[in-house]
N, C-alpha and C. Protein backbone atom coordinates (compact mmCIF):
# COMPACT_ATOMS: atom_id res chain seq x y z
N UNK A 1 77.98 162.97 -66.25
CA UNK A 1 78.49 163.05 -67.60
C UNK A 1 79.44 164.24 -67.67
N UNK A 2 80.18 164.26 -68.39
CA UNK A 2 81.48 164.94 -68.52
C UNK A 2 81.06 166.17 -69.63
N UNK A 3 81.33 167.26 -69.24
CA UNK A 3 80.58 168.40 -70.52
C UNK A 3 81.49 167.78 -71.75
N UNK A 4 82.48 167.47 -71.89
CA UNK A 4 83.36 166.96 -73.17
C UNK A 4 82.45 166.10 -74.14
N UNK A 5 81.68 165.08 -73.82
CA UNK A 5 81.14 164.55 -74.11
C UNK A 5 79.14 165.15 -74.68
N UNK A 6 79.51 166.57 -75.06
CA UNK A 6 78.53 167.03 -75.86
C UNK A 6 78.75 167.09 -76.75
N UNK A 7 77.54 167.53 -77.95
CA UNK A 7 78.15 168.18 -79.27
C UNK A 7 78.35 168.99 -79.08
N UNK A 8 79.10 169.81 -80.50
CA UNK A 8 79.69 171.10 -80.07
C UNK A 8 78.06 172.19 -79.88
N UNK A 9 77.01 171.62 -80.67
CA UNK A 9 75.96 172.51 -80.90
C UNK A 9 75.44 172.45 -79.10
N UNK A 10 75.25 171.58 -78.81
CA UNK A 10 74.58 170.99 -77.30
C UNK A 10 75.95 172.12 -76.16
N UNK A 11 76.97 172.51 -76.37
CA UNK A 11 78.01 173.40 -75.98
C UNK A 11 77.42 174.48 -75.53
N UNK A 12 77.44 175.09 -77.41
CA UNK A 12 76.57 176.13 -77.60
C UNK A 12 75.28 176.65 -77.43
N UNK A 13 74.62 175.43 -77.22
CA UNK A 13 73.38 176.05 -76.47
C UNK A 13 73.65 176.18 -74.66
N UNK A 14 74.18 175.64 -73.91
CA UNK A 14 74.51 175.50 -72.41
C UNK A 14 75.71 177.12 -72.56
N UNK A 15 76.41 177.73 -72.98
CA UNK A 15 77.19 178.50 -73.16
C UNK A 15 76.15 179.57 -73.40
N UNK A 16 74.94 179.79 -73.93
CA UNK A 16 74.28 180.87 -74.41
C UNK A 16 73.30 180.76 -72.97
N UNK A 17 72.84 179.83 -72.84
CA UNK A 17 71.65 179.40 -71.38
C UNK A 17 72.57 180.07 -70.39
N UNK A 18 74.05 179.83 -70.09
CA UNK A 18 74.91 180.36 -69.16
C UNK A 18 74.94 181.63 -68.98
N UNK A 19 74.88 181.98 -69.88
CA UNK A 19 75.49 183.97 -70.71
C UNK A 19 74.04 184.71 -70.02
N UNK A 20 72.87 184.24 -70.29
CA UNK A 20 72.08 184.92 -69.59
C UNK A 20 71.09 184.58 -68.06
N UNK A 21 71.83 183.93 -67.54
CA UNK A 21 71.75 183.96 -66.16
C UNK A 21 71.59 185.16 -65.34
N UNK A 22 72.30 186.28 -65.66
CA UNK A 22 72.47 187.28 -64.75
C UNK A 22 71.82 187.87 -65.09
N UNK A 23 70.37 187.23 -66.40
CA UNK A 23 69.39 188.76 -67.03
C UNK A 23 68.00 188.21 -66.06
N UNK A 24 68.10 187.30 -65.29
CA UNK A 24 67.11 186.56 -64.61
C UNK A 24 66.87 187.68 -63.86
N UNK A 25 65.25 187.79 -63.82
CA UNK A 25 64.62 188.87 -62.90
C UNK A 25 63.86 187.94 -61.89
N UNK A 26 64.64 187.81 -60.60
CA UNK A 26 64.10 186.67 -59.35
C UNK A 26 64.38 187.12 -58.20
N UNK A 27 63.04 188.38 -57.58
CA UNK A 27 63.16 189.23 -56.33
C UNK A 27 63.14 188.09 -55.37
N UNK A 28 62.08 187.51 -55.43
CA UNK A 28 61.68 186.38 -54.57
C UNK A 28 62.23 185.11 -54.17
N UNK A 29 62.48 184.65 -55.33
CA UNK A 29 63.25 183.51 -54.93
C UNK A 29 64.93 183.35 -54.86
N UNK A 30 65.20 184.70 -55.44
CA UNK A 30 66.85 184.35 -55.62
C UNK A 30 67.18 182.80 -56.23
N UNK A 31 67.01 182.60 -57.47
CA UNK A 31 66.76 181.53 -57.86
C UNK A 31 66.81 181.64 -59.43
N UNK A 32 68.48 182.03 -60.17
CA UNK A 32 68.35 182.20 -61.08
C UNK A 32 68.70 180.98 -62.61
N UNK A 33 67.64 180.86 -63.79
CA UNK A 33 67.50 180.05 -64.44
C UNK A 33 67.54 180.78 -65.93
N UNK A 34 68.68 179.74 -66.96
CA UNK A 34 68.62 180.23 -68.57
C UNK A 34 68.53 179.26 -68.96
N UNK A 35 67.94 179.27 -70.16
CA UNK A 35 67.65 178.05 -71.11
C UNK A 35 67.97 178.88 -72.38
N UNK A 36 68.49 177.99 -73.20
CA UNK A 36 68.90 178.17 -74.63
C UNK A 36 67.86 176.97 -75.67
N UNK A 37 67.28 177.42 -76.59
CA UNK A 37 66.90 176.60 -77.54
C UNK A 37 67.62 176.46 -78.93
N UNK A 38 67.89 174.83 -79.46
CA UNK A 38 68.23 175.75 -80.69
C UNK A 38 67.21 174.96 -82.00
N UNK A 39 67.13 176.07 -82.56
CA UNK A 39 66.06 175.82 -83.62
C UNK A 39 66.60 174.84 -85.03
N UNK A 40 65.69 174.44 -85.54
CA UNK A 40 65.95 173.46 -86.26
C UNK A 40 66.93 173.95 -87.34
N UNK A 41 67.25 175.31 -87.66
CA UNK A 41 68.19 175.35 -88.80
C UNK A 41 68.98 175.87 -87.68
N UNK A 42 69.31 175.44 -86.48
CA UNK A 42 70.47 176.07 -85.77
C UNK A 42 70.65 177.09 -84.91
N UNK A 43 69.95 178.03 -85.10
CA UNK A 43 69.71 179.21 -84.06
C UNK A 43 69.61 179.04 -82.86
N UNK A 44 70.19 179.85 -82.14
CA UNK A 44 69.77 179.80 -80.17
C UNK A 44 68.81 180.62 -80.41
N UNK A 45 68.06 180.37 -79.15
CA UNK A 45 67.27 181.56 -78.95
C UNK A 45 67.02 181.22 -77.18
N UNK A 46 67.63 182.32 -76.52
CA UNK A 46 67.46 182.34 -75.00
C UNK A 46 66.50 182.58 -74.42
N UNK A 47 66.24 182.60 -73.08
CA UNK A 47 65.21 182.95 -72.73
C UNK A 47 65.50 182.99 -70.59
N UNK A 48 65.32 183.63 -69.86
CA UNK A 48 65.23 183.54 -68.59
C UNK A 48 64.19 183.45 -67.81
N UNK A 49 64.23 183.27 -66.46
CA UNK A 49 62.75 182.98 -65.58
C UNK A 49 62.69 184.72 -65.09
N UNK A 50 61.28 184.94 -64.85
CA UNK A 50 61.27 186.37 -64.70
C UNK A 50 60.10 186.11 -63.99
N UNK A 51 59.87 186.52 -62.38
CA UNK A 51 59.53 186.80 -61.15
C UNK A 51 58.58 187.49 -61.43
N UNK A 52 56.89 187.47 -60.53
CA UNK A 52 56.35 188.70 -60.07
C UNK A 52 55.62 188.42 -58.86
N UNK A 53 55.54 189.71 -58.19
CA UNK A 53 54.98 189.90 -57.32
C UNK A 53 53.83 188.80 -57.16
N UNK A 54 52.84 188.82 -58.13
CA UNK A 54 51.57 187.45 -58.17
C UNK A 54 52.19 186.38 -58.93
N UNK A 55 52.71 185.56 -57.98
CA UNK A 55 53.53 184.34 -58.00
C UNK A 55 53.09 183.72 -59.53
N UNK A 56 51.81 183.78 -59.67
CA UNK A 56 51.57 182.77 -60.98
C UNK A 56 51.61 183.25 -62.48
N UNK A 57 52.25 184.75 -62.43
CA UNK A 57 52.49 185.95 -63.21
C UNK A 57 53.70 185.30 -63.82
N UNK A 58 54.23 184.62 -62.97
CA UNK A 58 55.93 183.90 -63.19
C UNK A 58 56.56 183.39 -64.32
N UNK A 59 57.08 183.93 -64.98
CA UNK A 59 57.46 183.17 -66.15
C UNK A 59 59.06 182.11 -66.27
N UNK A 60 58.68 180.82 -66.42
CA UNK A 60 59.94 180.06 -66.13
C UNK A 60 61.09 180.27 -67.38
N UNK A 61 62.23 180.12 -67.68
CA UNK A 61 63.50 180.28 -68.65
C UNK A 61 62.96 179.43 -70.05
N UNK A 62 62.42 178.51 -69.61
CA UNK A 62 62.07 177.22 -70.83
C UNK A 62 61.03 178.02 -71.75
N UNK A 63 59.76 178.12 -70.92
CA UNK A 63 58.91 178.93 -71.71
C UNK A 63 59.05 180.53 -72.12
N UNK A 64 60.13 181.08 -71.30
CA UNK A 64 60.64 182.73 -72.08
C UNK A 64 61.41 182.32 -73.38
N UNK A 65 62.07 181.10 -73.80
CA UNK A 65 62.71 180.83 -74.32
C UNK A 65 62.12 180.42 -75.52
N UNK A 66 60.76 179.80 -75.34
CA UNK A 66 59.85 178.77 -76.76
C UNK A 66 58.90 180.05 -76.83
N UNK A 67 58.63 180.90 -76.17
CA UNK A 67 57.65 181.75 -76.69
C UNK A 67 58.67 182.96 -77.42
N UNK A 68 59.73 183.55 -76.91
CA UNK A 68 60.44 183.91 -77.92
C UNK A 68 60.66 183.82 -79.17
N UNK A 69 61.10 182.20 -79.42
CA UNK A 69 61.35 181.44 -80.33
C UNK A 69 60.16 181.56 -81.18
N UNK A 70 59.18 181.25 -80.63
CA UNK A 70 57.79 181.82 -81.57
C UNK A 70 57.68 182.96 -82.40
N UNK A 71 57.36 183.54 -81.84
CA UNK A 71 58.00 185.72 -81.97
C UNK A 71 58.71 185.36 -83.06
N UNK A 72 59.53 184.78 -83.02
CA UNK A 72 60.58 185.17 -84.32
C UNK A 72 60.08 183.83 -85.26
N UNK A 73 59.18 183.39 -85.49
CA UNK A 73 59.08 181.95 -86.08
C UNK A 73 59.21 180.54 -86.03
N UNK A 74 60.45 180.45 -84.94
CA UNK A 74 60.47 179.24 -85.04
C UNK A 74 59.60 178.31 -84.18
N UNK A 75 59.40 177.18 -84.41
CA UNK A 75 57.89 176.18 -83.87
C UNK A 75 58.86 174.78 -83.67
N UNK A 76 60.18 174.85 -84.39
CA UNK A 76 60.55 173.47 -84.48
C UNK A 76 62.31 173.34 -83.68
N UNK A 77 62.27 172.63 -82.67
CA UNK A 77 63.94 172.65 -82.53
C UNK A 77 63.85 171.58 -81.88
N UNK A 78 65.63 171.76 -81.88
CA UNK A 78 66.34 170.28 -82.12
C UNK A 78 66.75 169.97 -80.42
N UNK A 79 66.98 171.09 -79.62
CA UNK A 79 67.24 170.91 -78.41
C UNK A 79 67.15 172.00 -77.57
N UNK A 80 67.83 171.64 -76.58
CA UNK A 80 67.37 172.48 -75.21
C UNK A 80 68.34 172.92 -74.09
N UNK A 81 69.11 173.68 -73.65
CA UNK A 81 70.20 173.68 -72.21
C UNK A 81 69.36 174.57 -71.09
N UNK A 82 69.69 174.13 -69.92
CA UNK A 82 69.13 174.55 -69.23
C UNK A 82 70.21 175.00 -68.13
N UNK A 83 70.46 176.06 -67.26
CA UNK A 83 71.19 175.56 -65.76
C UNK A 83 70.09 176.81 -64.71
N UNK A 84 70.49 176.30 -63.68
CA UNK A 84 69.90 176.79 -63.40
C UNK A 84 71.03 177.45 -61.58
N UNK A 85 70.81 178.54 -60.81
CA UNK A 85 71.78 178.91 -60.13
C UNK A 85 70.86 179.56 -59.11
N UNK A 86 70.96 178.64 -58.12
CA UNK A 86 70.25 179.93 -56.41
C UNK A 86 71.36 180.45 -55.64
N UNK A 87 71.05 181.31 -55.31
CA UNK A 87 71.61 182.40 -54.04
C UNK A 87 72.44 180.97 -53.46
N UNK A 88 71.97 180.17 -52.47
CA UNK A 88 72.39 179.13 -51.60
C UNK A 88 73.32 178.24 -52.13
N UNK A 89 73.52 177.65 -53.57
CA UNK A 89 73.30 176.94 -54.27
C UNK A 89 74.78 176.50 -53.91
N UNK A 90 76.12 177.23 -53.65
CA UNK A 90 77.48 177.00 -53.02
C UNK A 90 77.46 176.00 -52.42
N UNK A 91 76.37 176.22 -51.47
CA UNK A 91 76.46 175.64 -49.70
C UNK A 91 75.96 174.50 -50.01
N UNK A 92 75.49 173.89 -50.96
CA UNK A 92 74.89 172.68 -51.16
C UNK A 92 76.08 171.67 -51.25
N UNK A 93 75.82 170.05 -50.40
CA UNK A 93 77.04 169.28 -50.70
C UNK A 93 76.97 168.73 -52.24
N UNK A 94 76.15 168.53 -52.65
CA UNK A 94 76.00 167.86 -54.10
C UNK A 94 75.36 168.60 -54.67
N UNK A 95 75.81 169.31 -56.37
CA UNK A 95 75.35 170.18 -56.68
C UNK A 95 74.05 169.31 -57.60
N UNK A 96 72.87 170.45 -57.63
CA UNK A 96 72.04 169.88 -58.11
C UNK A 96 71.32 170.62 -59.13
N UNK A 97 71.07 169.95 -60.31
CA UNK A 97 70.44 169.80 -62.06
C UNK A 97 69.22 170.46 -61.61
N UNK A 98 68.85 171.75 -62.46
CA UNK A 98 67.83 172.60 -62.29
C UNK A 98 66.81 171.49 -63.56
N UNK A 99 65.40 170.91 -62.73
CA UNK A 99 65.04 170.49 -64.42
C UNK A 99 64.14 170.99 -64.55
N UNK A 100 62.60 171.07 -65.79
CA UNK A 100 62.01 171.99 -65.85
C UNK A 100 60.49 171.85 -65.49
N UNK A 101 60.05 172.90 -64.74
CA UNK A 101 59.09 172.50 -64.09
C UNK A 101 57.75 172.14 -64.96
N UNK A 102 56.41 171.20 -64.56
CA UNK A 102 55.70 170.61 -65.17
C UNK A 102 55.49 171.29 -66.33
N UNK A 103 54.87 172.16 -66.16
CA UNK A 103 54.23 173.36 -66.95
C UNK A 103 55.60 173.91 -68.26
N UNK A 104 56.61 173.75 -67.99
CA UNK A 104 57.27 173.92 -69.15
C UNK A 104 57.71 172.52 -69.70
N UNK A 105 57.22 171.45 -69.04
CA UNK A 105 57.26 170.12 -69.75
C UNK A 105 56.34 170.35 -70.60
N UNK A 106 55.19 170.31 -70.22
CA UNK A 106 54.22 170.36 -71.11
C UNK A 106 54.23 171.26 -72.31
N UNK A 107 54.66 172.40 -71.99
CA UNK A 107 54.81 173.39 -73.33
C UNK A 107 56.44 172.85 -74.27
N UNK A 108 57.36 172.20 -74.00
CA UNK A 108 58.33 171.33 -74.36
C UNK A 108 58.03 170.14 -75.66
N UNK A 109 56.81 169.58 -74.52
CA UNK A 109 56.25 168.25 -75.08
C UNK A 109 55.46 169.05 -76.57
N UNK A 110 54.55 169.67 -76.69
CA UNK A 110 53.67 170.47 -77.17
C UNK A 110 54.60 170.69 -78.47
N UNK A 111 55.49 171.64 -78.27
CA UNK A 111 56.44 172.34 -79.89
C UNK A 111 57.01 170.98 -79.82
N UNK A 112 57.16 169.96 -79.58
CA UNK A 112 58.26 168.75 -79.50
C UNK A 112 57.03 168.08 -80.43
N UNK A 113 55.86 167.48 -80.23
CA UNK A 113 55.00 167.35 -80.96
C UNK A 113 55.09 168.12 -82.90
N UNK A 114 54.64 169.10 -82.53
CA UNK A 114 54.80 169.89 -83.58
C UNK A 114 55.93 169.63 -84.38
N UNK A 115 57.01 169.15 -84.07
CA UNK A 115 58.07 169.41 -85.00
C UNK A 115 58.10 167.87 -85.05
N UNK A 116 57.32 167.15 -84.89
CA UNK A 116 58.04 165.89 -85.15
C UNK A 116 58.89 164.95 -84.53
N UNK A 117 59.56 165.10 -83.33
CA UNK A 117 61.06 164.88 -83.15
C UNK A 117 60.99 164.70 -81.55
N UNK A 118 61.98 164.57 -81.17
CA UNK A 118 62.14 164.36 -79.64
C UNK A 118 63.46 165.00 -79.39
N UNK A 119 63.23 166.32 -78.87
CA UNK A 119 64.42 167.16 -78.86
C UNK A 119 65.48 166.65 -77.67
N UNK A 120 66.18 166.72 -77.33
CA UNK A 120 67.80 166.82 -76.67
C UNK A 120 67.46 168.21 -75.25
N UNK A 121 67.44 167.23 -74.14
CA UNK A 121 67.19 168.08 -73.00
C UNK A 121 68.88 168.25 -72.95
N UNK A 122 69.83 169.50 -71.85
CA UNK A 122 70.70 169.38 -71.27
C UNK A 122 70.30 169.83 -69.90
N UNK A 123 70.58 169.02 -68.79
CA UNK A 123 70.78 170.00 -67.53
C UNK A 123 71.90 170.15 -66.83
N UNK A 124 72.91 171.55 -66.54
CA UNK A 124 73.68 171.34 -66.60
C UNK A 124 73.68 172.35 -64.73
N UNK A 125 74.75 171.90 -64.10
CA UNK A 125 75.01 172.83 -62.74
C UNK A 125 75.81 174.00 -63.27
N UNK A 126 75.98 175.51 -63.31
CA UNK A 126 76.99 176.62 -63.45
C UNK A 126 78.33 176.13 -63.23
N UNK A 127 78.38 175.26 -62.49
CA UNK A 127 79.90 175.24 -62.99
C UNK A 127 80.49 173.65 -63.66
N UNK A 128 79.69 172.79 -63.85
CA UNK A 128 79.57 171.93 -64.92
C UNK A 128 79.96 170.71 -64.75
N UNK A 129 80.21 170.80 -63.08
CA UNK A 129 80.51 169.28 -62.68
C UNK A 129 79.24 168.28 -62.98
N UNK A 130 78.09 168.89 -62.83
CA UNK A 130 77.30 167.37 -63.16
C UNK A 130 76.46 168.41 -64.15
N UNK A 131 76.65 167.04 -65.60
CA UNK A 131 75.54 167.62 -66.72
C UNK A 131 74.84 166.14 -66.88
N UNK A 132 73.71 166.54 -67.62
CA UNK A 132 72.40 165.10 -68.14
C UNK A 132 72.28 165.39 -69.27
N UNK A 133 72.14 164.74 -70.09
CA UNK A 133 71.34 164.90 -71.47
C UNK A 133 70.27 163.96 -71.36
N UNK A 134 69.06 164.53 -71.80
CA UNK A 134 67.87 163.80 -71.57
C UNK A 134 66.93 163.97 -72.51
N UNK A 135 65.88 163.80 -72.70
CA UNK A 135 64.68 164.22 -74.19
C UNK A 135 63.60 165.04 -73.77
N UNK A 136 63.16 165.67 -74.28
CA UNK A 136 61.64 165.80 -73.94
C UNK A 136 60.49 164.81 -73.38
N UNK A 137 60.58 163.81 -74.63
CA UNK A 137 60.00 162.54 -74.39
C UNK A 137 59.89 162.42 -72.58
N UNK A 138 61.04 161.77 -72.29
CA UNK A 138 61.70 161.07 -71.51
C UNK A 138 61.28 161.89 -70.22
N UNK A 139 61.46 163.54 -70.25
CA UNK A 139 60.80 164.61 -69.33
C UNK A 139 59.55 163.77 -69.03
N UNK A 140 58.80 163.95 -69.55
CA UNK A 140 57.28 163.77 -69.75
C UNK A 140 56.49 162.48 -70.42
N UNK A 141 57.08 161.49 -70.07
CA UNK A 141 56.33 159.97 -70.63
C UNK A 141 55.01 160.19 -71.18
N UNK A 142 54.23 160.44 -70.49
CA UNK A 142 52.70 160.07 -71.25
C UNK A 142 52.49 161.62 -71.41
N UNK A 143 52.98 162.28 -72.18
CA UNK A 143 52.30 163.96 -72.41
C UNK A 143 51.17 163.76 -72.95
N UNK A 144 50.58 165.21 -73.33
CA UNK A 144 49.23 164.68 -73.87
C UNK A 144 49.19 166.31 -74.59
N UNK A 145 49.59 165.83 -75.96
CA UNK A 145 49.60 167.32 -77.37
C UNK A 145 48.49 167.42 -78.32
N UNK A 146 48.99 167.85 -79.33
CA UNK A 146 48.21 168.04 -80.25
C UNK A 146 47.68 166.28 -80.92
N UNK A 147 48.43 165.86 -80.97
CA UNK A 147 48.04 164.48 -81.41
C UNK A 147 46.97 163.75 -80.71
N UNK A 148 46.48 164.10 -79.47
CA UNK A 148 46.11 163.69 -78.71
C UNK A 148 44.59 164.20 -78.74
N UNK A 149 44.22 165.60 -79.74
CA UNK A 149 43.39 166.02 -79.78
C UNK A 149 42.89 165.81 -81.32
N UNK A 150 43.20 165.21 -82.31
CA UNK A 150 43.17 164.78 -83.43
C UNK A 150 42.06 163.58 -83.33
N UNK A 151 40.84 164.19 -84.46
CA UNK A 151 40.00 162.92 -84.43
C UNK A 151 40.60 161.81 -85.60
């Protein structure tokens, strides 16, 4: 898909996900990832993957990004950009769509629940030859949220 073919808001969130790439703290993997959310009255709110020493300490871009978003209130949004950029990532013949790992599906699916809606995935490569637009939903077919725990 052709980046032209976003909205301008879906832009603006991949343009803000972009902008903080270089705040990614990734000793280990050299393996840097931003995600932009934007909240239901419009707001970005960023977020990066941030590394530790005890691997499972790890915090991925998606979830720095929805727990942020929390922090400041919001529970409900409309979408999502993601890219994601490794050390190697040049040398690759076909560039390839960072998407988000289980565990931030699930926390995706979860506020995606909550708000009602089926938000607007983007995954886009840094330099923008190949982008996706995709859903939450669609991430995660059979999630299993709050609805799911409702007698």
């Amino acid at each position: 898909m052709a980046p032209g073919t976003l909205t301008e808001e879906q832009l603006r969130s991949l343009d803000a996900a972009e902008a903080v790439l270089n705040n990614s703290y990734n000793p280990y993997s050299h393996f840097a990832v931003g995600a932009c959310l934007v909240t239901e009255n419009g707001e970005l709110v960023s977020g990066t993957n941030v590394e530790n020493a005890a691997y499972g300490s790890t915090i991925c871009a998606e979830r720095s990004a929805l727990v942020r978003a929390n922090a400041e209130g919001h529970r409900v949004f409309r979408g999502i950009s993601i890219i994601g950029r490794g050390v190697h990532s040049e040398r690759q013949s076909e560039p390839q769509l960072t998407g988000p790992c289980g565990a931030c599906r699930q926390m995706l699916y979860e506020f995606a629940e909550l708000g009602g809606n089926d938000p607007w995935v983007v995954l886009s490569t840094p330099a923008r030859e190949k982008v996706e637009i995709t859903s939450v939903r669609a991430l995660l077919p059979y999630g299993f949220g709050p609805n799911n725990l409702k007698s």
